[in-house]
N, C-alpha and C. Protein backbone atom coordinates (compact mmCIF):
# COMPACT_ATOMS: atom_id res chain seq x y z
N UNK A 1 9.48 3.03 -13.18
CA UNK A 1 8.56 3.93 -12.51
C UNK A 1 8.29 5.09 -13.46
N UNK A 2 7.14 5.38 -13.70
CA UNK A 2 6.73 6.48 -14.47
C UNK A 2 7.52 7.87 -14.15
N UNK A 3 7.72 8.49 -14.94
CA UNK A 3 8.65 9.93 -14.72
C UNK A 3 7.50 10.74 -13.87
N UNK A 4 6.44 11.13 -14.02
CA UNK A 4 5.64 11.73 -12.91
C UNK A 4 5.57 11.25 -11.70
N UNK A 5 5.59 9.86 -11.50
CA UNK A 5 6.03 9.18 -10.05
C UNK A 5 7.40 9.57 -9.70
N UNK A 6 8.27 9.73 -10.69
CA UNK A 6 9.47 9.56 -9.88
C UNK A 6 9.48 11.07 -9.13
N UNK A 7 9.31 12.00 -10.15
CA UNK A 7 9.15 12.97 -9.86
C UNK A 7 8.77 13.91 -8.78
N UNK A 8 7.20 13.08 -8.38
CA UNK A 8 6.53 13.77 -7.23
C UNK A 8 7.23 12.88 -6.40
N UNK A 9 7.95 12.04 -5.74
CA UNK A 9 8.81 11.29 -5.02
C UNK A 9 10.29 11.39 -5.07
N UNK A 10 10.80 12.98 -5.69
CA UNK A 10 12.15 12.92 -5.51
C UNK A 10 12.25 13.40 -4.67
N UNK A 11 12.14 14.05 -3.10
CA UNK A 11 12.50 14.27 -2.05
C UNK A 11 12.55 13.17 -1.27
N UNK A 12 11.86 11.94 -1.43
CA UNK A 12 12.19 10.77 -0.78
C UNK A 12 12.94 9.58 -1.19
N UNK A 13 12.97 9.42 -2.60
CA UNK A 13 14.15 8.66 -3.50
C UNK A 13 15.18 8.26 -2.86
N UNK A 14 16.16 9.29 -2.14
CA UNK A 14 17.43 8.43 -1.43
C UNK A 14 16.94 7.90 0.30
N UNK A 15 15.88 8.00 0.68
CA UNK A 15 15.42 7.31 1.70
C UNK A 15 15.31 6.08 1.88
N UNK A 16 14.63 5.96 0.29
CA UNK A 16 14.45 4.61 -0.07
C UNK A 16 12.99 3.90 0.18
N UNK A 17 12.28 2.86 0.12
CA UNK A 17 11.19 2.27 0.52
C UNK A 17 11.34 0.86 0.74
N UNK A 18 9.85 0.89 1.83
CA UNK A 18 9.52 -0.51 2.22
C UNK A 18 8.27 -1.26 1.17
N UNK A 19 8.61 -2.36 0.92
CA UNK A 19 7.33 -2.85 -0.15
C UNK A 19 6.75 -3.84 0.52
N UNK A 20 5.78 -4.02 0.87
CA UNK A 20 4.96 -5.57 1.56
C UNK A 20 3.85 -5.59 0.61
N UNK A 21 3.07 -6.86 1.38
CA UNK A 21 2.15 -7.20 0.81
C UNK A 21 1.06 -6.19 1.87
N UNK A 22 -0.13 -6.62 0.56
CA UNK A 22 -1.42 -5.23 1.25
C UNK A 22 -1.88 -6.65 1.91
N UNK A 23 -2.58 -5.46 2.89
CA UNK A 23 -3.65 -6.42 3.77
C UNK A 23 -4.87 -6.84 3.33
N UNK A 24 -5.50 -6.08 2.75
CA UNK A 24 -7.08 -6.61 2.17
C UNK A 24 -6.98 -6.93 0.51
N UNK A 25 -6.17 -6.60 0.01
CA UNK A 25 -6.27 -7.08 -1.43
C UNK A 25 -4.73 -7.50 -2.10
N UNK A 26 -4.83 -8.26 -3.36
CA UNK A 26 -3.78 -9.25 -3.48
C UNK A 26 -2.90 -8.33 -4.53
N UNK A 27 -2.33 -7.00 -3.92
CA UNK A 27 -1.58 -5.97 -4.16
C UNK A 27 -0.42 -5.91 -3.29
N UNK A 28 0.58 -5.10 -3.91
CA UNK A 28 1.68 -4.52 -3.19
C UNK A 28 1.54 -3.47 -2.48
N UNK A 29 2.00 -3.20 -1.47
CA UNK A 29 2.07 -1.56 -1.31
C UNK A 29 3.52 -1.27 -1.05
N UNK A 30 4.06 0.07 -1.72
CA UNK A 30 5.30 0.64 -1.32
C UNK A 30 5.10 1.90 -0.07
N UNK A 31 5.90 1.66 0.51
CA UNK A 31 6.32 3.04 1.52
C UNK A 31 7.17 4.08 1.52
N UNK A 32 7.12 5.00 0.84
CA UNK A 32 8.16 5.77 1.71
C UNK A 32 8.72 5.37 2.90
N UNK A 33 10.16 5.61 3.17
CA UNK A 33 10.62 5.15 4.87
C UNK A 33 10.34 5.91 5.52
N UNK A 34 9.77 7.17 5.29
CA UNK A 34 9.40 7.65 6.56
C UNK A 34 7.86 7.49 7.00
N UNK A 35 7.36 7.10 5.90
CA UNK A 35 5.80 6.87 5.96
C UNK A 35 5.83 5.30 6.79
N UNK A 36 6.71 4.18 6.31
CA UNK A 36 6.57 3.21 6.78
C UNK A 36 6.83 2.86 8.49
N UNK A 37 7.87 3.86 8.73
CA UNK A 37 8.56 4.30 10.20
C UNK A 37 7.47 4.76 11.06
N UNK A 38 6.63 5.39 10.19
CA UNK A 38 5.53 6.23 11.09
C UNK A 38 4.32 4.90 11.41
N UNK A 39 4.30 3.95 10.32
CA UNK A 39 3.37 3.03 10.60
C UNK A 39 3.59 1.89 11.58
N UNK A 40 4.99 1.67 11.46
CA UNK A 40 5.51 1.10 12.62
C UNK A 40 5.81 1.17 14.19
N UNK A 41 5.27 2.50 14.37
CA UNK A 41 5.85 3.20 15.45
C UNK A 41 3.99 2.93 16.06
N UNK A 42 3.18 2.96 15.47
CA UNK A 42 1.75 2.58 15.92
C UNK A 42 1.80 1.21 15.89
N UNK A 43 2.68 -0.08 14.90
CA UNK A 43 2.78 -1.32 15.29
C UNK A 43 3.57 -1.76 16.61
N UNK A 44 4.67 -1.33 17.01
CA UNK A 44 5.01 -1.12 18.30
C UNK A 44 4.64 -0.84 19.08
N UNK A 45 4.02 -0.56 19.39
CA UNK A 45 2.88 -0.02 20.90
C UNK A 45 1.76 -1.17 20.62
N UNK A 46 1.78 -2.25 20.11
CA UNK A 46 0.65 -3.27 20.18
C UNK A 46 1.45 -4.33 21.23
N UNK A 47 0.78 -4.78 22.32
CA UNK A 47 1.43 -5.85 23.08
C UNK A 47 1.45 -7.43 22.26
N UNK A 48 2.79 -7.33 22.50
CA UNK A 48 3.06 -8.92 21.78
C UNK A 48 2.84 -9.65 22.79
N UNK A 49 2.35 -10.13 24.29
CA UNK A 49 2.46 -11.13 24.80
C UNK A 49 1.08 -10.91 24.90
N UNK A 50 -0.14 -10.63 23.86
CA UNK A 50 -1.54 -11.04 23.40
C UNK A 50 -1.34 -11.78 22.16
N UNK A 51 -1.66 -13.14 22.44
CA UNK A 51 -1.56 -13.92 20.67
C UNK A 51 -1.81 -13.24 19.83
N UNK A 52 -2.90 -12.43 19.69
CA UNK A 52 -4.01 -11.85 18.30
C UNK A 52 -2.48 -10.68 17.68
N UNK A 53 -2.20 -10.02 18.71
CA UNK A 53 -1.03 -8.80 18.64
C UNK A 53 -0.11 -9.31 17.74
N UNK A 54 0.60 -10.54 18.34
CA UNK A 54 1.61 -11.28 17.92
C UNK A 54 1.32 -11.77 16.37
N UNK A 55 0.03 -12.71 16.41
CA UNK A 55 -0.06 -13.41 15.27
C UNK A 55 -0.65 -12.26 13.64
N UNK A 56 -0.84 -11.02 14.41
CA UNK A 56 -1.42 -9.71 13.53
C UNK A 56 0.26 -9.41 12.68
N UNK A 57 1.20 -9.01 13.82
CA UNK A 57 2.45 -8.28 13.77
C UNK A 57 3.06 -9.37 12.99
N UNK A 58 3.05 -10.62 13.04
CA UNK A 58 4.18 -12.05 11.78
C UNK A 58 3.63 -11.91 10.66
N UNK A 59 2.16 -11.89 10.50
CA UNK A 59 1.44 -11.48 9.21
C UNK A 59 1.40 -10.35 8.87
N UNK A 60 1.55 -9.15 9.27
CA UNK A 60 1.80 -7.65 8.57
C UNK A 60 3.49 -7.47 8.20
N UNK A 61 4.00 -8.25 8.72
CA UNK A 61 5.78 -8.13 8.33
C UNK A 61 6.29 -9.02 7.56
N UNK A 62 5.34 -10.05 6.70
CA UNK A 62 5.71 -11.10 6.14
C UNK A 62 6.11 -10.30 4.97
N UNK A 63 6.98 -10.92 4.34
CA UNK A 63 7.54 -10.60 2.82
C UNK A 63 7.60 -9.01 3.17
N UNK A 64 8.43 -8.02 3.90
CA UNK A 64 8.34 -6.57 4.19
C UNK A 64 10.13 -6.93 3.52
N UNK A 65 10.19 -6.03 2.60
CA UNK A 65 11.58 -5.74 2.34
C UNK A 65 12.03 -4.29 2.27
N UNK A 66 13.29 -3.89 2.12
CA UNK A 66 13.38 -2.28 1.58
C UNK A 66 13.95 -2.28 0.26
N UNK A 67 13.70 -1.00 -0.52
CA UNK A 67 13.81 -1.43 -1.91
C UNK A 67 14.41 -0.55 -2.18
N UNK A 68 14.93 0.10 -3.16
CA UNK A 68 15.54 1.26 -3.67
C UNK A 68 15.00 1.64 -5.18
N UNK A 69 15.03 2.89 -5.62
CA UNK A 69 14.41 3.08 -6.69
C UNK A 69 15.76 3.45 -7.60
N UNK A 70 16.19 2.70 -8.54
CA UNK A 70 17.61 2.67 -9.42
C UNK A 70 17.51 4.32 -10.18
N UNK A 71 18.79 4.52 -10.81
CA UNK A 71 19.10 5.43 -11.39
C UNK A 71 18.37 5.45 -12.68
N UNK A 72 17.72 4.82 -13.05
CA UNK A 72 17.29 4.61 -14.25
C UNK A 72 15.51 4.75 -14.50
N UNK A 73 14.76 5.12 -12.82
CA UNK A 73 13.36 5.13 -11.99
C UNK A 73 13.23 3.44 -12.07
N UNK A 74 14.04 2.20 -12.12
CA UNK A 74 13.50 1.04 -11.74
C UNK A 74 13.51 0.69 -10.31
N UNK A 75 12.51 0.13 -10.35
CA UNK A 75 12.21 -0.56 -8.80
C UNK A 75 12.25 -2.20 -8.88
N UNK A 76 13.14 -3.16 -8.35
CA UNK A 76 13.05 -4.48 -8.18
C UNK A 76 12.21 -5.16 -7.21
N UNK A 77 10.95 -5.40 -7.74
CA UNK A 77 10.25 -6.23 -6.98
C UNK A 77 10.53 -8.43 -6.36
N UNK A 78 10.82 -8.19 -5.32
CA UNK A 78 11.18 -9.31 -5.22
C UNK A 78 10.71 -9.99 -5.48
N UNK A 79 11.07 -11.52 -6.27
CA UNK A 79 10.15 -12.85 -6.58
C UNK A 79 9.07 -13.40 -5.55
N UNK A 80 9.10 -13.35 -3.96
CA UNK A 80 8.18 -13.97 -3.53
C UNK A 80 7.03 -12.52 -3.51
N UNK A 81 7.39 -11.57 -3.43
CA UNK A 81 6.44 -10.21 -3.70
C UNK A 81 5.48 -10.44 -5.22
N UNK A 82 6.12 -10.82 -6.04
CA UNK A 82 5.11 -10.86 -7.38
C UNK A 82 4.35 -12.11 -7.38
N UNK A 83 4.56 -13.22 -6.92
CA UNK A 83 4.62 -14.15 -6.76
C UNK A 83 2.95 -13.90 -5.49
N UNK A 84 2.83 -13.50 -4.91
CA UNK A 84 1.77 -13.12 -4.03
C UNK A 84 0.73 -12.22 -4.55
N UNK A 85 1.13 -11.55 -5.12
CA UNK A 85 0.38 -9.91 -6.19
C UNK A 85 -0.09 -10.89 -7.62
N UNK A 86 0.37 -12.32 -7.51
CA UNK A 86 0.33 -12.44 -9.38
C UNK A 86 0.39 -11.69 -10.58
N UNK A 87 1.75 -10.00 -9.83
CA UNK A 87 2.18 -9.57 -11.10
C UNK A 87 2.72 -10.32 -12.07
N UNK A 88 1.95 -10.00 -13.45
CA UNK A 88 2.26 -10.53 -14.61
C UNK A 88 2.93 -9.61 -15.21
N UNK A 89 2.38 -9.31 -16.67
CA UNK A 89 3.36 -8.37 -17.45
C UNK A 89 3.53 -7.03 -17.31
N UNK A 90 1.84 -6.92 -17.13
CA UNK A 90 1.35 -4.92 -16.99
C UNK A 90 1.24 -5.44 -15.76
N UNK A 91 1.54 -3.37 -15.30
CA UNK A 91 1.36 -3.22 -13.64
C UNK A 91 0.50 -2.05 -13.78
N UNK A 92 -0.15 -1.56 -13.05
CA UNK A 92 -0.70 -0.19 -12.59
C UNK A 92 0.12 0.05 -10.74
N UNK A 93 0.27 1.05 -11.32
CA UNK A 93 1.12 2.00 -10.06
C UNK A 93 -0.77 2.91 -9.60
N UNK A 94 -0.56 3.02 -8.25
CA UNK A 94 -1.71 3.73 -8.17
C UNK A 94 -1.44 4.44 -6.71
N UNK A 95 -2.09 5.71 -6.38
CA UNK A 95 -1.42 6.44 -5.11
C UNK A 95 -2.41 5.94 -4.19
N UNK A 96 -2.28 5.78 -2.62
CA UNK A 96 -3.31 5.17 -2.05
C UNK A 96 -2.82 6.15 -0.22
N UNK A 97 -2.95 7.53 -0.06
CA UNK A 97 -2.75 7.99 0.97
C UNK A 97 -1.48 7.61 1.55
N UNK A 98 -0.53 8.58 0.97
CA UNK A 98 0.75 8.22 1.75
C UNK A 98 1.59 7.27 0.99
N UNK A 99 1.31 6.11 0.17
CA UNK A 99 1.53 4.71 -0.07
C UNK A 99 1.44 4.72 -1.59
N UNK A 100 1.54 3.95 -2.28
CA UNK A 100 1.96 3.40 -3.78
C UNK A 100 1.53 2.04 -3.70
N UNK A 101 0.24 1.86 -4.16
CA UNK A 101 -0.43 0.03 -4.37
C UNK A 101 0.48 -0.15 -5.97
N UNK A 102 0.66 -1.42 -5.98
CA UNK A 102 0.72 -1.94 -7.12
C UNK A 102 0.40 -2.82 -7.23
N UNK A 103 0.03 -2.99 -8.25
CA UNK A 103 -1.36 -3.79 -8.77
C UNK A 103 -0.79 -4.67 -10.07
N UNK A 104 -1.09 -6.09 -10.29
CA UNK A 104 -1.47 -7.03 -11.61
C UNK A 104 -2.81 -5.90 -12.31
N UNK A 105 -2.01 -5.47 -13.82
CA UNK A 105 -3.31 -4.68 -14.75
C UNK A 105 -4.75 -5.62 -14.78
N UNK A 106 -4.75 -6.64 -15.01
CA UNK A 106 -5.77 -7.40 -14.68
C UNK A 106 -6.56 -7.24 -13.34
N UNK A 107 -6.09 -7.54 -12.36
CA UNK A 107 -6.44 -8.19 -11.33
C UNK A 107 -6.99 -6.58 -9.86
N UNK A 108 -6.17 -5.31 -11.06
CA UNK A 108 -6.92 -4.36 -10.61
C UNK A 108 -8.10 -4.12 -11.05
N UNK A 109 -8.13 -4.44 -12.47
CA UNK A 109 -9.22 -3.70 -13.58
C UNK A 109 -10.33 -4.71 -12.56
N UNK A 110 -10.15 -6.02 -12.29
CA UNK A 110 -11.39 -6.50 -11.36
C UNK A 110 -11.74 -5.79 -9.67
N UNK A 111 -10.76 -5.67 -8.98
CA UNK A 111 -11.06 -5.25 -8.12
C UNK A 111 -11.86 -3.73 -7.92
N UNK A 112 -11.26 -2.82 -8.77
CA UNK A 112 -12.68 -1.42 -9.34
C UNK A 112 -13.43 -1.54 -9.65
N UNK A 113 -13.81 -3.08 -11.43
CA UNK A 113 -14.70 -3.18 -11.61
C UNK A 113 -16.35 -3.72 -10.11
N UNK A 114 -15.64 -4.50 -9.68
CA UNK A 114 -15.80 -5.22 -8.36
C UNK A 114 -16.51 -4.32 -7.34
N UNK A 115 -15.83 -3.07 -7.15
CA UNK A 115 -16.02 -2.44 -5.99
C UNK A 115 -16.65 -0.79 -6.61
N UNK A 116 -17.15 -1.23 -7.53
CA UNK A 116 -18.02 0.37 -8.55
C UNK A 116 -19.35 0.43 -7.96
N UNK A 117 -19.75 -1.30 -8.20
CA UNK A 117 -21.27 -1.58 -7.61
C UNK A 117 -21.33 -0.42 -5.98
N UNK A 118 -20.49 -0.81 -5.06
CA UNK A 118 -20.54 -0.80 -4.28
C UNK A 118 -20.19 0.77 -3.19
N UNK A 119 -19.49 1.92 -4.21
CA UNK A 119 -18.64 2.83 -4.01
C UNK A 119 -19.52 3.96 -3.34
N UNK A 120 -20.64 4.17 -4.22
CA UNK A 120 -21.70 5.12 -3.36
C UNK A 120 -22.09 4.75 -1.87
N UNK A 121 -22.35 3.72 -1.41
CA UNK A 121 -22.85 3.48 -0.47
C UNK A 121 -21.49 3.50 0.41
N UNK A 122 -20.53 3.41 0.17
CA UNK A 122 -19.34 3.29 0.92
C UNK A 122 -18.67 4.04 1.37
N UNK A 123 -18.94 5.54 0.40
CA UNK A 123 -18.41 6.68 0.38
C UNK A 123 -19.17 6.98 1.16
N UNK A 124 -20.70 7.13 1.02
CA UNK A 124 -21.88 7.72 2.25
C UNK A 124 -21.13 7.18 3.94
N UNK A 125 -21.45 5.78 4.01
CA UNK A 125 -20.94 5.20 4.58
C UNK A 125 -19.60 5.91 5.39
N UNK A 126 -18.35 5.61 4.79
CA UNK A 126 -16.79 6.05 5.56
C UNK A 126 -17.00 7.26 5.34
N UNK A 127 -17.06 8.12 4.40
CA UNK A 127 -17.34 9.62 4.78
C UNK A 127 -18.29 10.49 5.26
N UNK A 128 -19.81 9.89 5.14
CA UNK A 128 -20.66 10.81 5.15
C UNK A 128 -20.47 10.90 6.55
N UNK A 129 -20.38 10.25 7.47
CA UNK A 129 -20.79 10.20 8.85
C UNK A 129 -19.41 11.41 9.74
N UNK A 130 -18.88 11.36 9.09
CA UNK A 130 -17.54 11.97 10.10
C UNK A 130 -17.87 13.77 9.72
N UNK A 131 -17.80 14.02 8.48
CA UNK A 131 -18.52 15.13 7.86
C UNK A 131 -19.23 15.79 8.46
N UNK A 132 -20.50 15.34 9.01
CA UNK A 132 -21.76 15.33 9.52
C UNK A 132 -21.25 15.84 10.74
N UNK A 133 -20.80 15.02 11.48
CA UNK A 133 -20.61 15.26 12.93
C UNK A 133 -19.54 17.05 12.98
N UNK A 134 -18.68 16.85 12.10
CA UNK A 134 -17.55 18.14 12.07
C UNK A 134 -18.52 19.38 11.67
N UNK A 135 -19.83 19.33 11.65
CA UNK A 135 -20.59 20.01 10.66
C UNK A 135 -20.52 20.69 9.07
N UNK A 136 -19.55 19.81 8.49
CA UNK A 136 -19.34 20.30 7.11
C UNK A 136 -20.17 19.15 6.82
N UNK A 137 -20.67 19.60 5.36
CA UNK A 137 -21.54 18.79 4.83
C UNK A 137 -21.45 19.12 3.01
């Protein structure tokens, strides 16, 4: 882990983290435990005796482990975790609200390249509208 990561994450270091797989792209994400606790606590209040609930909650907890960050800033990513991410050699660590994506260096450099086309209209899109309404602009 980069010394500036470890860094801005030493108040949570002996907490420890949760690592799963991301939902929309073929990345990792790490948690803080208290960040992950907090996300769980909104997965719990979903009724499991609705299939969609159920079959949402087996697929958001698949491959969910807790990890520890070693004395040394290493983090052990488990084999079926890289193995899903197709981390190869390079990684990019990247901050994502709360969370830590990690990323195949490849397989990010496509997903930005990928999603550049698309970023203005998206930003208008998820931000402009909420803005607007709060009257900041």
């Amino acid at each position: 882990m980069p010394a500036a990561f470890k860094k801005q994450l030493s108040p949570v270091l002996q907490d420890g983290f949760v690592i799963k797989r991301a939902v929309f792209q073929p990345c990792l994400e790490l948690y803080p435990m208290e960040e992950y606790q907090k996300l769980m606590t909104q997965v719990n209040k979903l009724n499991r005796f609705k299939k969609k609930n159920n079959d949402f909650i087996r697929r958001f907890n698949a491959g969910v482990k807790t990890v520890e960050v070693d004395g040394n800033g290493r983090l052990l990513i488990p084999k079926d975790l890289v193995q899903f991410s197709g981390i190869s050699k390079n990684i990019v660590l990247t901050a994502s609200v709360g969370i830590i994506e990690i990323w195949d260096k490849e397989k990010y450099e496509v997903a930005i390249d990928d999603a550049a086309v698309d970023f203005a209209d998206l930003a208008e899109e998820v931000m402009g509208q909420e803005f607007e309404e709060d009257g900041i602009s």
